[in-house]
N, C-alpha and C. Protein backbone atom coordinates (compact mmCIF):
# COMPACT_ATOMS: atom_id res chain seq x y z
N UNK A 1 -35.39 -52.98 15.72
CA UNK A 1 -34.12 -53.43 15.20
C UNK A 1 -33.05 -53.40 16.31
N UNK A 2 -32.92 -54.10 17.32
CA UNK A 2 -32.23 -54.26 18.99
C UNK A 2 -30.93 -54.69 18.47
N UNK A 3 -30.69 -55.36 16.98
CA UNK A 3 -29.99 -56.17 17.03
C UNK A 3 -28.64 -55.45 16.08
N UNK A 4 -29.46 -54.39 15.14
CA UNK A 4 -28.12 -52.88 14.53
C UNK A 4 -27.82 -52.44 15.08
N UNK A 5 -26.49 -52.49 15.32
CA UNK A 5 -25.82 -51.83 15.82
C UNK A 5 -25.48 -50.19 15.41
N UNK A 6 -26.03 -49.87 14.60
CA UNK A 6 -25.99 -48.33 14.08
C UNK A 6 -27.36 -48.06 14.69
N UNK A 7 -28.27 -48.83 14.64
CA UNK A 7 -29.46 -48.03 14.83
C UNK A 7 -30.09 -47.80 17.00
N UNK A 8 -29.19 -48.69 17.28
CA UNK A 8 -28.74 -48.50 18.93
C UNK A 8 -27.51 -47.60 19.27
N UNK A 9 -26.92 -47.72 18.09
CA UNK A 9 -26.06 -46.60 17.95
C UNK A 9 -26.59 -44.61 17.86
N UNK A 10 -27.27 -44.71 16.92
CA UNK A 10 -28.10 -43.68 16.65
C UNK A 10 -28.98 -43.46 17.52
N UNK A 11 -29.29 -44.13 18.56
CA UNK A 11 -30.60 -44.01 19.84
C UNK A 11 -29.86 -43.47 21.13
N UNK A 12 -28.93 -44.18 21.37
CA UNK A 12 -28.04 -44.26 22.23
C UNK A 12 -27.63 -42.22 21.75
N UNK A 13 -27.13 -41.97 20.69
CA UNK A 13 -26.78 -40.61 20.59
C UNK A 13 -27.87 -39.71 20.81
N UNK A 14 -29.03 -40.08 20.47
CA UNK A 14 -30.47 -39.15 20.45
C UNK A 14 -30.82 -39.03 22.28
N UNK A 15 -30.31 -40.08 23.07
CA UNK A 15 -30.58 -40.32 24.26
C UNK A 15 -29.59 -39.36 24.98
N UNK A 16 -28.31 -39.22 24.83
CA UNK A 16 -27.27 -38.57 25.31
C UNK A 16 -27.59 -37.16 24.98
N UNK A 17 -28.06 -37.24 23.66
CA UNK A 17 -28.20 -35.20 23.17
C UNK A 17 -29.65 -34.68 24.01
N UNK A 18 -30.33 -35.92 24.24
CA UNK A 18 -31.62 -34.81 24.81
C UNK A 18 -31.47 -34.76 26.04
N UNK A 19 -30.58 -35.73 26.73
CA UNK A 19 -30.40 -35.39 28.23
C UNK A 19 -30.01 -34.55 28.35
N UNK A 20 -28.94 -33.48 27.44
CA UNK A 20 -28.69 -32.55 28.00
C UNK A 20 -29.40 -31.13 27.41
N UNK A 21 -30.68 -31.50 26.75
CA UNK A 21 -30.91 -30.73 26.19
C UNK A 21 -31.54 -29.12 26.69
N UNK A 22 -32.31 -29.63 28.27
CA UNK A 22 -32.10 -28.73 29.18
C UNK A 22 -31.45 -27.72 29.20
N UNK A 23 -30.27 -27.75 29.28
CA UNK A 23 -29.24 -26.81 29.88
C UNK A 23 -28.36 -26.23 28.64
N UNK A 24 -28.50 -26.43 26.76
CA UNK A 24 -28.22 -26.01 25.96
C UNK A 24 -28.74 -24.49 25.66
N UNK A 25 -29.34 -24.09 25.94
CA UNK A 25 -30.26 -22.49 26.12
C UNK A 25 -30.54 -21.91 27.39
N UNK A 26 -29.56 -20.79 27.49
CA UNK A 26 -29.76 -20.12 28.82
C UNK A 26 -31.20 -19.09 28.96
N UNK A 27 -31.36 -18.51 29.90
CA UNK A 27 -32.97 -18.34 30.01
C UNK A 27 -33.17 -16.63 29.04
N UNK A 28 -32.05 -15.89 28.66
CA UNK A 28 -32.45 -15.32 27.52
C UNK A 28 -32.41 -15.96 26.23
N UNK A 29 -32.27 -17.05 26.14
CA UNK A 29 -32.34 -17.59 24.56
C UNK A 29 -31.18 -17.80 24.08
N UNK A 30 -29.70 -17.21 24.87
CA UNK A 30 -28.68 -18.08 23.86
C UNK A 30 -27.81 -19.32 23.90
N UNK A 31 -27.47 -19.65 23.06
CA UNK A 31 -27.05 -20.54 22.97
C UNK A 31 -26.05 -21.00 24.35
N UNK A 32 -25.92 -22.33 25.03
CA UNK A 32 -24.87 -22.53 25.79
C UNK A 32 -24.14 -23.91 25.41
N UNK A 33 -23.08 -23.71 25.37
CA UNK A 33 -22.25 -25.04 24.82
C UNK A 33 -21.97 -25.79 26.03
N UNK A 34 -21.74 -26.81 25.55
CA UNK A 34 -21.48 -28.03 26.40
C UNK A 34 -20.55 -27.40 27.36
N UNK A 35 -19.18 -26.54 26.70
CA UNK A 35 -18.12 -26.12 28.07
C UNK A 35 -18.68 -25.49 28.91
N UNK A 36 -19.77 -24.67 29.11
CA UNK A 36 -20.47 -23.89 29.56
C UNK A 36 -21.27 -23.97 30.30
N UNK A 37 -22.33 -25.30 30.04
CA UNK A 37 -23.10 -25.90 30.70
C UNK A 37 -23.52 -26.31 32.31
N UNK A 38 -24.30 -25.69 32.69
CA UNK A 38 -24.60 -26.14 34.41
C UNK A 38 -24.94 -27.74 33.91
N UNK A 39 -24.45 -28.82 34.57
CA UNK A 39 -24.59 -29.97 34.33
C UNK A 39 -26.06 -30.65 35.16
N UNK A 40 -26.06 -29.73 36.05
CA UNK A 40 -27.22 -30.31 36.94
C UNK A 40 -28.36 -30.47 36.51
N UNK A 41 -29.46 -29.91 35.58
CA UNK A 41 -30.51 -30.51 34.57
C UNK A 41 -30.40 -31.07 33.82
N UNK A 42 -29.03 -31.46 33.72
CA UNK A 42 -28.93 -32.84 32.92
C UNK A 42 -29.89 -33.91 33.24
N UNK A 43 -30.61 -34.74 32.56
CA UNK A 43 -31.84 -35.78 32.37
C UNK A 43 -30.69 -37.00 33.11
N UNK A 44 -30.52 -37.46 33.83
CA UNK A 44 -29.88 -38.74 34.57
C UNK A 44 -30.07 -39.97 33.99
N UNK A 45 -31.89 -39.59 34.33
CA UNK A 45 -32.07 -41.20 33.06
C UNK A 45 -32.16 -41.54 31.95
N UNK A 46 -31.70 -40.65 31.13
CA UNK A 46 -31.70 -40.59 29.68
C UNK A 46 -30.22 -40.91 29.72
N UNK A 47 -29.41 -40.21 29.98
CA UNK A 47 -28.13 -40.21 30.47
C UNK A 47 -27.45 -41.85 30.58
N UNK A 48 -27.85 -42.18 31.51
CA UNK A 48 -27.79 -43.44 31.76
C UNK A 48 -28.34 -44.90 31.01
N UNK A 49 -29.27 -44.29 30.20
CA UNK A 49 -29.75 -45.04 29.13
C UNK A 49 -29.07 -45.23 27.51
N UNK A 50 -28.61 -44.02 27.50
CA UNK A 50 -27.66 -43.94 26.50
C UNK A 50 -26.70 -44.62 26.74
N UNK A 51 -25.79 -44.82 28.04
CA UNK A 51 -24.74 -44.72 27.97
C UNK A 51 -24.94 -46.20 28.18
N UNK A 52 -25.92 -47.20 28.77
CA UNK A 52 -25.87 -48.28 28.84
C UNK A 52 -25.83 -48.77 27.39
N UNK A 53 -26.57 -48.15 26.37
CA UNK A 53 -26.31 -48.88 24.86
C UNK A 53 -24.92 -48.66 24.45
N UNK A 54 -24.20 -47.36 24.45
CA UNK A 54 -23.25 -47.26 24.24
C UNK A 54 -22.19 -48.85 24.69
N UNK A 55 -22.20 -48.91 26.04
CA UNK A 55 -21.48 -49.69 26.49
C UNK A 55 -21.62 -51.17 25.77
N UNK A 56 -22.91 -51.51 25.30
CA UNK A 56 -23.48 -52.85 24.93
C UNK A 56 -23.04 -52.50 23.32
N UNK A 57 -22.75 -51.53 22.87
CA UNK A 57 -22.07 -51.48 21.66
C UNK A 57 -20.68 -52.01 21.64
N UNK A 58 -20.13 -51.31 22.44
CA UNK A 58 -18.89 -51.79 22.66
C UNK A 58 -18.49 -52.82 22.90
N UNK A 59 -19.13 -53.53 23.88
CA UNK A 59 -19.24 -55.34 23.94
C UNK A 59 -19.13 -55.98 22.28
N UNK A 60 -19.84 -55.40 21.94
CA UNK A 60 -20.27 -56.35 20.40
C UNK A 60 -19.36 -55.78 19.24
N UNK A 61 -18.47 -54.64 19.69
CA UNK A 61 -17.22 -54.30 18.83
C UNK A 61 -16.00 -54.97 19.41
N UNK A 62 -15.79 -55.49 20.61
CA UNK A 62 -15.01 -56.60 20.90
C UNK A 62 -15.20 -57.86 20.42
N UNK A 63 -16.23 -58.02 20.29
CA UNK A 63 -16.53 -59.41 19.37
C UNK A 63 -16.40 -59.89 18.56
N UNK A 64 -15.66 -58.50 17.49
CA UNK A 64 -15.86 -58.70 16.38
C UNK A 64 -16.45 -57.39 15.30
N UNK A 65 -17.75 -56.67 15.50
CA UNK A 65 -18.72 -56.57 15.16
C UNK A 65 -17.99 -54.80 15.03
N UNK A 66 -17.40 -53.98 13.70
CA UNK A 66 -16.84 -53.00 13.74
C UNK A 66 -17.85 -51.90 14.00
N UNK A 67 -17.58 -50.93 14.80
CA UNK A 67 -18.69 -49.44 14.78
C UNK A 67 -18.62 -48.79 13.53
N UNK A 68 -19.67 -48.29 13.62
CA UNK A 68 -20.18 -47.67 12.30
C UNK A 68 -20.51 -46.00 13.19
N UNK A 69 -20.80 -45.35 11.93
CA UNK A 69 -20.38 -44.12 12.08
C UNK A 69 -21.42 -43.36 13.53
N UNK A 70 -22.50 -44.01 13.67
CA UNK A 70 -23.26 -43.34 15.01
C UNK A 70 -23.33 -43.91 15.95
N UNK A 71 -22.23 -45.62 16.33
CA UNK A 71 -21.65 -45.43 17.47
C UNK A 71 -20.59 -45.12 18.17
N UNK A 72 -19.56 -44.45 16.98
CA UNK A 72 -18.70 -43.76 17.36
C UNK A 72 -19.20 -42.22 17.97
N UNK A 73 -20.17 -41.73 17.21
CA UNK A 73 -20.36 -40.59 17.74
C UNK A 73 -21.53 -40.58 19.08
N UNK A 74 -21.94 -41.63 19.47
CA UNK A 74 -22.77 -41.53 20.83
C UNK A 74 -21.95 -42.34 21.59
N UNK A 75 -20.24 -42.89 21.47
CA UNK A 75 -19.24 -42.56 22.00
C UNK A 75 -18.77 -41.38 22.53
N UNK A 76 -18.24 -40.61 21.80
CA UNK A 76 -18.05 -39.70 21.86
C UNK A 76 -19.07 -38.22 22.94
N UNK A 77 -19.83 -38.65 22.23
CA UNK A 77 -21.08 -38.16 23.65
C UNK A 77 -20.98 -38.63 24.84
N UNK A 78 -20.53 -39.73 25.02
CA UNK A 78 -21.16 -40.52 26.27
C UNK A 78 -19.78 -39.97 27.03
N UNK A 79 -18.65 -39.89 26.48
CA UNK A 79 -16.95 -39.21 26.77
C UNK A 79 -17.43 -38.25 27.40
N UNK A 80 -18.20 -37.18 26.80
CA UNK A 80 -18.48 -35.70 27.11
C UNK A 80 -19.29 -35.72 28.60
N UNK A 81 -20.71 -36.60 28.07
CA UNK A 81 -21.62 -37.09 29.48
C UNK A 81 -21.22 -37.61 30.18
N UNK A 82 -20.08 -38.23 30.78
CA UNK A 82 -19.09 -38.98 31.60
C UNK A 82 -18.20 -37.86 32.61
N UNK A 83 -18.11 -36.89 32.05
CA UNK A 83 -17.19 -36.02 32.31
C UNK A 83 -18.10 -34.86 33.87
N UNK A 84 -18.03 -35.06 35.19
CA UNK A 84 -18.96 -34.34 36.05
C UNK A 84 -18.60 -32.98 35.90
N UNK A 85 -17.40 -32.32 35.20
CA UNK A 85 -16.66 -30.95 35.52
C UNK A 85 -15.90 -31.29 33.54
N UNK A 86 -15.98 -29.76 32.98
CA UNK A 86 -15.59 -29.84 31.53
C UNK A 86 -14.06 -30.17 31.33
N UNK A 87 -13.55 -29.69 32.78
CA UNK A 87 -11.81 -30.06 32.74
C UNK A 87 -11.75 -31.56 33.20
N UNK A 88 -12.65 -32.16 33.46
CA UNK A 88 -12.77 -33.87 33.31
C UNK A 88 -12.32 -34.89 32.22
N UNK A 89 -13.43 -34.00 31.21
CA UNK A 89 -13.23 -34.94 29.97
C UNK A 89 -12.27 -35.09 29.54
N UNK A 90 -12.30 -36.56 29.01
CA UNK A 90 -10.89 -37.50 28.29
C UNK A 90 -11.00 -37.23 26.98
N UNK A 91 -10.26 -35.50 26.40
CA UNK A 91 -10.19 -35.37 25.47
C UNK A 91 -9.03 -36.50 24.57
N UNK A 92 -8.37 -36.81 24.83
CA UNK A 92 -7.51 -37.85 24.67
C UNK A 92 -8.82 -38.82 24.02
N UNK A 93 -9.12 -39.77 24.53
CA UNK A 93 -10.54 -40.41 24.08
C UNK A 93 -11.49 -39.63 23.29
N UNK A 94 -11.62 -38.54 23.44
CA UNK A 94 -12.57 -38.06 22.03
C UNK A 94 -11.78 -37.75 20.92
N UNK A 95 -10.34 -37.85 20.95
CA UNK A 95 -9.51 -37.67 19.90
C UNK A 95 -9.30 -38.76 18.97
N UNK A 96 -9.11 -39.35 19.65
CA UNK A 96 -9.40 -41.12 19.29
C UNK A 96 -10.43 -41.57 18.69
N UNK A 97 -11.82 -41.50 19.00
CA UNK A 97 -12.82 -41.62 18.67
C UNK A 97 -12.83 -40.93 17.39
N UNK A 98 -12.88 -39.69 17.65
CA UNK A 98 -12.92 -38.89 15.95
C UNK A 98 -12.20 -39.53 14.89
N UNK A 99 -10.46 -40.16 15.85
CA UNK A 99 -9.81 -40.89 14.09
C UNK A 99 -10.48 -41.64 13.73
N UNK A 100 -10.96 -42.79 14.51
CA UNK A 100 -12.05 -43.72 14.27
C UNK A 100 -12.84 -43.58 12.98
N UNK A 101 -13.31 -41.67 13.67
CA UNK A 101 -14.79 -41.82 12.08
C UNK A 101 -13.79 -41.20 11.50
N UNK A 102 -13.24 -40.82 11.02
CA UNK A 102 -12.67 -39.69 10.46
C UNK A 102 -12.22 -41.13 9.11
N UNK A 103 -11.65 -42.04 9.32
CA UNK A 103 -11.10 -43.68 8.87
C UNK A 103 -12.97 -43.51 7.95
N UNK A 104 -14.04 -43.77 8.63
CA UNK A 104 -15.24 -43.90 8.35
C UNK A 104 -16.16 -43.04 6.76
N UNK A 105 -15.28 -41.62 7.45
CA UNK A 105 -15.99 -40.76 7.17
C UNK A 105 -15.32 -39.51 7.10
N UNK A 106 -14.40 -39.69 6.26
CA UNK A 106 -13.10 -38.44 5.88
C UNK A 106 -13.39 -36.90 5.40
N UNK A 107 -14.90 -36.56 6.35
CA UNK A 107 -15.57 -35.22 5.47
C UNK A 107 -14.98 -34.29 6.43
N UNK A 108 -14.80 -33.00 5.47
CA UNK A 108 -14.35 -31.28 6.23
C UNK A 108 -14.48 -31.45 7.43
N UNK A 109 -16.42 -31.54 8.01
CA UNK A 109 -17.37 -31.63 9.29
C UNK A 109 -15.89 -32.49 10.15
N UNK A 110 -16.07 -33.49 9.58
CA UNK A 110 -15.18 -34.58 10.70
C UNK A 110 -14.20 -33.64 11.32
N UNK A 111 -13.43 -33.69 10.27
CA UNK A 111 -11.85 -32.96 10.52
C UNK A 111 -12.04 -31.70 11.33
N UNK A 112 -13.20 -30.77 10.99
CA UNK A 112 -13.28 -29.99 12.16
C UNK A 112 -13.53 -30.34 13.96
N UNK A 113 -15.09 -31.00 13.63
CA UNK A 113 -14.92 -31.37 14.82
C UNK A 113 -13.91 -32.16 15.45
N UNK A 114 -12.99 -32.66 15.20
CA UNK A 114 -11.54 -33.62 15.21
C UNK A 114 -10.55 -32.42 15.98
N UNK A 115 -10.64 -31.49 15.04
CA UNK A 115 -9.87 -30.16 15.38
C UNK A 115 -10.22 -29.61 16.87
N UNK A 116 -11.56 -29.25 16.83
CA UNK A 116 -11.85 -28.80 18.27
C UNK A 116 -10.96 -30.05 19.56
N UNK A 117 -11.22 -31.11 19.36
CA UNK A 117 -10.94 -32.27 20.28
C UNK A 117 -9.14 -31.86 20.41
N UNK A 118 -8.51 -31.85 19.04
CA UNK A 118 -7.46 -31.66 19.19
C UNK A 118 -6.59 -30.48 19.73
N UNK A 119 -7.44 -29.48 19.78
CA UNK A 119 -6.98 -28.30 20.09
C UNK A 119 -6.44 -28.70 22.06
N UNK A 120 -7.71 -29.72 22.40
CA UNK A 120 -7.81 -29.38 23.90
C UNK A 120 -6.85 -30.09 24.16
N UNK A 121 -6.00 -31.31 23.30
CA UNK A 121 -4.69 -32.06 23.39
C UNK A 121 -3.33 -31.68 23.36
N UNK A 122 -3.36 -30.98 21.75
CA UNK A 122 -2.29 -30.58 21.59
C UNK A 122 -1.99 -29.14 21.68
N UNK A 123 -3.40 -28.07 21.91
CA UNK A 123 -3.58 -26.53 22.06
C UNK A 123 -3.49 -26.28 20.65
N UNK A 124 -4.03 -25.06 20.70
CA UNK A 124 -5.04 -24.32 19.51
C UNK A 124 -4.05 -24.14 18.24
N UNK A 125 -2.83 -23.76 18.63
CA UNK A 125 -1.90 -24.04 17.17
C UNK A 125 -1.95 -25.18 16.56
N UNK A 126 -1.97 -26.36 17.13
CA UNK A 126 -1.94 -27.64 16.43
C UNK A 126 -3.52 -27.45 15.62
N UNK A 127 -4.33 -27.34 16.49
CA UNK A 127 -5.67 -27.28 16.00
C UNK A 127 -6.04 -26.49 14.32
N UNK A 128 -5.45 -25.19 14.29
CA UNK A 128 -5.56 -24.23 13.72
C UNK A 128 -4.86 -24.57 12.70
N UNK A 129 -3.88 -25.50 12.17
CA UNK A 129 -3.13 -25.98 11.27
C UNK A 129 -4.16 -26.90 10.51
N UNK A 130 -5.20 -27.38 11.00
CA UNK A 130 -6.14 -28.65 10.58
C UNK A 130 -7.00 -27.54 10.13
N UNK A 131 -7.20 -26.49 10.99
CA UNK A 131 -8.70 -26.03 10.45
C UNK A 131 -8.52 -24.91 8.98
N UNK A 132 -7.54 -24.59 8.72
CA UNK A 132 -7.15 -23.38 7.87
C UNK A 132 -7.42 -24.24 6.51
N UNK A 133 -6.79 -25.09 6.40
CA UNK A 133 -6.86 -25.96 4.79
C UNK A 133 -8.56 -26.31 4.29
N UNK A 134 -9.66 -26.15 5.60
CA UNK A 134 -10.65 -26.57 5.64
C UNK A 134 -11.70 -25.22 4.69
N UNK A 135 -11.04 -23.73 4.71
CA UNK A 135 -11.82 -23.03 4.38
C UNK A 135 -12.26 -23.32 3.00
N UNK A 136 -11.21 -23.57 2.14
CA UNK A 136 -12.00 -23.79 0.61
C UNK A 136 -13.41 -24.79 0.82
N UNK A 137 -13.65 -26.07 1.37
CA UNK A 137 -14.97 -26.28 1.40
C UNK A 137 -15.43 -26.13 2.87
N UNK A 138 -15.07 -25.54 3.71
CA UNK A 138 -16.21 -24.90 4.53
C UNK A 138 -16.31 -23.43 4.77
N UNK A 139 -16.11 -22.57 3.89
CA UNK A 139 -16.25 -21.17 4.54
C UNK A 139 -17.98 -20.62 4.10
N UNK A 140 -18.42 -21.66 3.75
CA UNK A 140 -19.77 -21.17 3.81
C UNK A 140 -20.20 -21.72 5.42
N UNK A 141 -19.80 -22.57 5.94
CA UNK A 141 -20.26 -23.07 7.26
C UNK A 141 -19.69 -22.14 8.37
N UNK A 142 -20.76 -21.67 9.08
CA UNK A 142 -20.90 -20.96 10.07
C UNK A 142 -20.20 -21.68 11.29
N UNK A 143 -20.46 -23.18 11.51
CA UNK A 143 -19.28 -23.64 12.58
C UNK A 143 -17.56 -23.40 12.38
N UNK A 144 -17.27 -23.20 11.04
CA UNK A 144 -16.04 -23.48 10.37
C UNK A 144 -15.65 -21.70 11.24
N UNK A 145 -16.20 -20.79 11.26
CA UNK A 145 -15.47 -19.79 11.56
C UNK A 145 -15.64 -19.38 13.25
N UNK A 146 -16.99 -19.69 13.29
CA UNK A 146 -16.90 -19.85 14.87
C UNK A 146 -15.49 -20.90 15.73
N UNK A 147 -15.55 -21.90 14.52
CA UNK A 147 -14.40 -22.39 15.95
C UNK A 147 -12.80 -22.18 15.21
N UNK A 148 -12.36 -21.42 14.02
CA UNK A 148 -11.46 -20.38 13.71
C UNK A 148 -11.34 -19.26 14.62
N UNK A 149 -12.61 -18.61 14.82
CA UNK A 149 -12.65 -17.37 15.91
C UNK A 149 -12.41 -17.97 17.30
N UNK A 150 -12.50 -18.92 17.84
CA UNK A 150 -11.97 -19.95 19.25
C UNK A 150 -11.22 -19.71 19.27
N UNK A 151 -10.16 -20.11 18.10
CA UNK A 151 -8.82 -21.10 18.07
C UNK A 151 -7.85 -19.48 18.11
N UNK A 152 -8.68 -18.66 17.02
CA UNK A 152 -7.46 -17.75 17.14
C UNK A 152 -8.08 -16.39 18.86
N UNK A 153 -9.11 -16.65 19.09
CA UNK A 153 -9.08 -16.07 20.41
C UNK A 153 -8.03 -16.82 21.33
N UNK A 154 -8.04 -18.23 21.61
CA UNK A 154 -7.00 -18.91 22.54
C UNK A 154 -5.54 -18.49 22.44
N UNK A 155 -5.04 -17.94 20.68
CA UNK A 155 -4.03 -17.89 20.42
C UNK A 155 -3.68 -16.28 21.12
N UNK A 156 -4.76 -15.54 20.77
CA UNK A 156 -4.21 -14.49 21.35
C UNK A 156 -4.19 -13.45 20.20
N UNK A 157 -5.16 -13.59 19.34
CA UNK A 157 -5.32 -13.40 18.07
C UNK A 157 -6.82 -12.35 17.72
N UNK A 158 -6.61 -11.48 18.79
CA UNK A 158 -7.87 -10.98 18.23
C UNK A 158 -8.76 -10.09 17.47
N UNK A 159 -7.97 -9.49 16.55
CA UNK A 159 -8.67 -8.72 15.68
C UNK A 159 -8.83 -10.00 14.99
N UNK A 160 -8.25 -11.17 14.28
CA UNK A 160 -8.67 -12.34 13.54
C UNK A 160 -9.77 -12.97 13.55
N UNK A 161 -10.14 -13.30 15.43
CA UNK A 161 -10.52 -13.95 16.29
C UNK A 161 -12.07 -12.83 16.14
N UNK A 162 -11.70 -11.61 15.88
CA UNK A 162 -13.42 -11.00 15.56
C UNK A 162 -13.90 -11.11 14.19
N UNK A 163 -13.06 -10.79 13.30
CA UNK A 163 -13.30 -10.73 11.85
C UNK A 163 -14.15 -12.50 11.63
N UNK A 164 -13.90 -13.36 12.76
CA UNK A 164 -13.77 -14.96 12.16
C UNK A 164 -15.38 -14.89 12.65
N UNK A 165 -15.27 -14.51 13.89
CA UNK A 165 -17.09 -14.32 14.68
C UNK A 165 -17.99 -13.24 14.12
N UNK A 166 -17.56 -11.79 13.33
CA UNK A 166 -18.60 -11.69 12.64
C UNK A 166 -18.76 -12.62 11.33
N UNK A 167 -17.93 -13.80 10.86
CA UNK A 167 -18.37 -13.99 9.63
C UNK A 167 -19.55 -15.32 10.01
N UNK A 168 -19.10 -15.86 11.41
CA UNK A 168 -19.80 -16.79 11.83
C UNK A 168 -21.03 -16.29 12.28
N UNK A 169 -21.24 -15.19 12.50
CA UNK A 169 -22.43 -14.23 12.84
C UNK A 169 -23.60 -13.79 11.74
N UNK A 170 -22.62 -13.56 10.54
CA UNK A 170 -23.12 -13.67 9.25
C UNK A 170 -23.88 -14.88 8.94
N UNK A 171 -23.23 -15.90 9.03
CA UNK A 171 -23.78 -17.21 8.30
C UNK A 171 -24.90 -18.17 9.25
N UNK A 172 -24.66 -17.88 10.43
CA UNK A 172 -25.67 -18.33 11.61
C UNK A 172 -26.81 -18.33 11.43
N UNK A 173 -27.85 -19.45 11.40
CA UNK A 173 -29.31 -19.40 11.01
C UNK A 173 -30.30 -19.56 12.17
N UNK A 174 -29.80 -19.12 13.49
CA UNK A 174 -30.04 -19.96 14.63
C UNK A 174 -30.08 -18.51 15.37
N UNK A 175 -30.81 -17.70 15.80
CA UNK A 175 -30.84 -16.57 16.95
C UNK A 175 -29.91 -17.12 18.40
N UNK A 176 -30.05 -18.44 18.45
CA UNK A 176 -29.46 -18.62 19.96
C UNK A 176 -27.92 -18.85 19.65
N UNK A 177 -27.54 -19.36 18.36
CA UNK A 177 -25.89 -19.28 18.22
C UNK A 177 -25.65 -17.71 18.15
N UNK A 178 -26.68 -16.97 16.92
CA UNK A 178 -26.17 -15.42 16.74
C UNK A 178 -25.98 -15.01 18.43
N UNK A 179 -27.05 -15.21 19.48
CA UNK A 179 -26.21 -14.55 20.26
C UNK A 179 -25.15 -14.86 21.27
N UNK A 180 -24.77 -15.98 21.16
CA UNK A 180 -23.45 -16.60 21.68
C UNK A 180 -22.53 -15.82 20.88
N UNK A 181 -22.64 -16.11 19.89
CA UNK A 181 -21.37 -16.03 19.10
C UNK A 181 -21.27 -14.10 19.21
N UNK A 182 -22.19 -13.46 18.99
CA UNK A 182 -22.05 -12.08 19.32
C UNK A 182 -21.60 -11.48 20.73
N UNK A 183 -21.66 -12.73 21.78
CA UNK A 183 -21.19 -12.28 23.07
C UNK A 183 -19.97 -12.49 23.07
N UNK A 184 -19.72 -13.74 22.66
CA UNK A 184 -18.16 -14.23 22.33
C UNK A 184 -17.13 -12.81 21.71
N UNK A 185 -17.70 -12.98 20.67
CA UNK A 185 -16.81 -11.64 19.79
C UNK A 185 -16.76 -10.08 20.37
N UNK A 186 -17.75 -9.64 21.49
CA UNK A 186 -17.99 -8.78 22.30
C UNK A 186 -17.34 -9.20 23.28
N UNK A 187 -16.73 -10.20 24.12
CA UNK A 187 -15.43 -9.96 25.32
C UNK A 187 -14.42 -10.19 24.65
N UNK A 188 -14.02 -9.91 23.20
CA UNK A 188 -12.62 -9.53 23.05
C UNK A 188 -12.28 -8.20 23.47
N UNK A 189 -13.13 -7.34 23.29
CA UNK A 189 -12.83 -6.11 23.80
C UNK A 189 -12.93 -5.20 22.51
């Protein structure tokens, strides 16, 4: 199907996430986030393969032809994979991108991840105003407090900023987030 644009959309994202999939797990097992990331085992040609569909998406959304919800988000990837150094990225452009789906696809998930993007724009107060209204339907989600425990670590907030990472510690189904997120909440001090 060369010719869906969601489903080159959706390839194009599967291509971008495994290039870096390398360098997502450090060699005891935990988790490493994209900010974190040694970029250098990054997959090049996967990399580059993604990002060529990406681009041929975009051609065909000038045309006319509106993105749908997974080539905004292997947009959004390709923003991140674009970026050689994490103080690179055009959070500005992934902010953008998110209103995009967010127009698409107006769920909690969005608005959080929207939040993270926004935090790096407008800083973690702006952020933290988006993410608080979010607890009634996400405080069962384990991302929802991990990046609460971010926002109020940035703020300067940290007895909050631990209470938020053990709850994200709690709900974590993943040994390699539990121990991120337990290291995280361990250099507050």
């Amino acid at each position: 199907m060369p010719d869906d644009g969601e489903v080159s959309g959706l390839l194009a994202m599967m291509l971008l996430t495994e290039g870096r999939r390398a360098a997502g797990v450090g060699p005891d097992g935990e988790l490493v986030t994209l900010g974190e990331q040694d970029r250098r085992p990054w997959d090049g040609d996967l990399l580059a393969e993604g990002h060529a569909l990406v681009r041929e998406r975009l051609t065909a959304a000038r045309d006319g032809a509106s993105p749908g919800r997974y080539q905004i988000l292997a947009a959004i990837n390709a923003v991140h994979t674009s970026a050689s150094h994490v103080p690179d990225t055009d959070w500005a452009q992934v902010l953008a991108l998110y209103d995009m789906l967010l127009r698409l696809d107006p769920s909690p998930v969005v608005l959080l991840n929207r939040a993270v993007a926004l935090a790096e724009v407008d800083g973690p107060e702006a952020a933290l105003a988006v993410v608080e209204p979010l607890e009634a339907r996400l405080g069962g989600y384990h991302a929802f407090h991990a990046t609460r425990a971010d926002l109020m670590r940035r703020l300067g907030r940290g007895q909050e900023a631990r209470s938020a990472y053990d709850k994200a510690i709690e709900l974590a189904g993943n040994t390699a987030e539990v121990a991120y997120l337990a290291r995280r909440r361990d250099e507050l001090g």
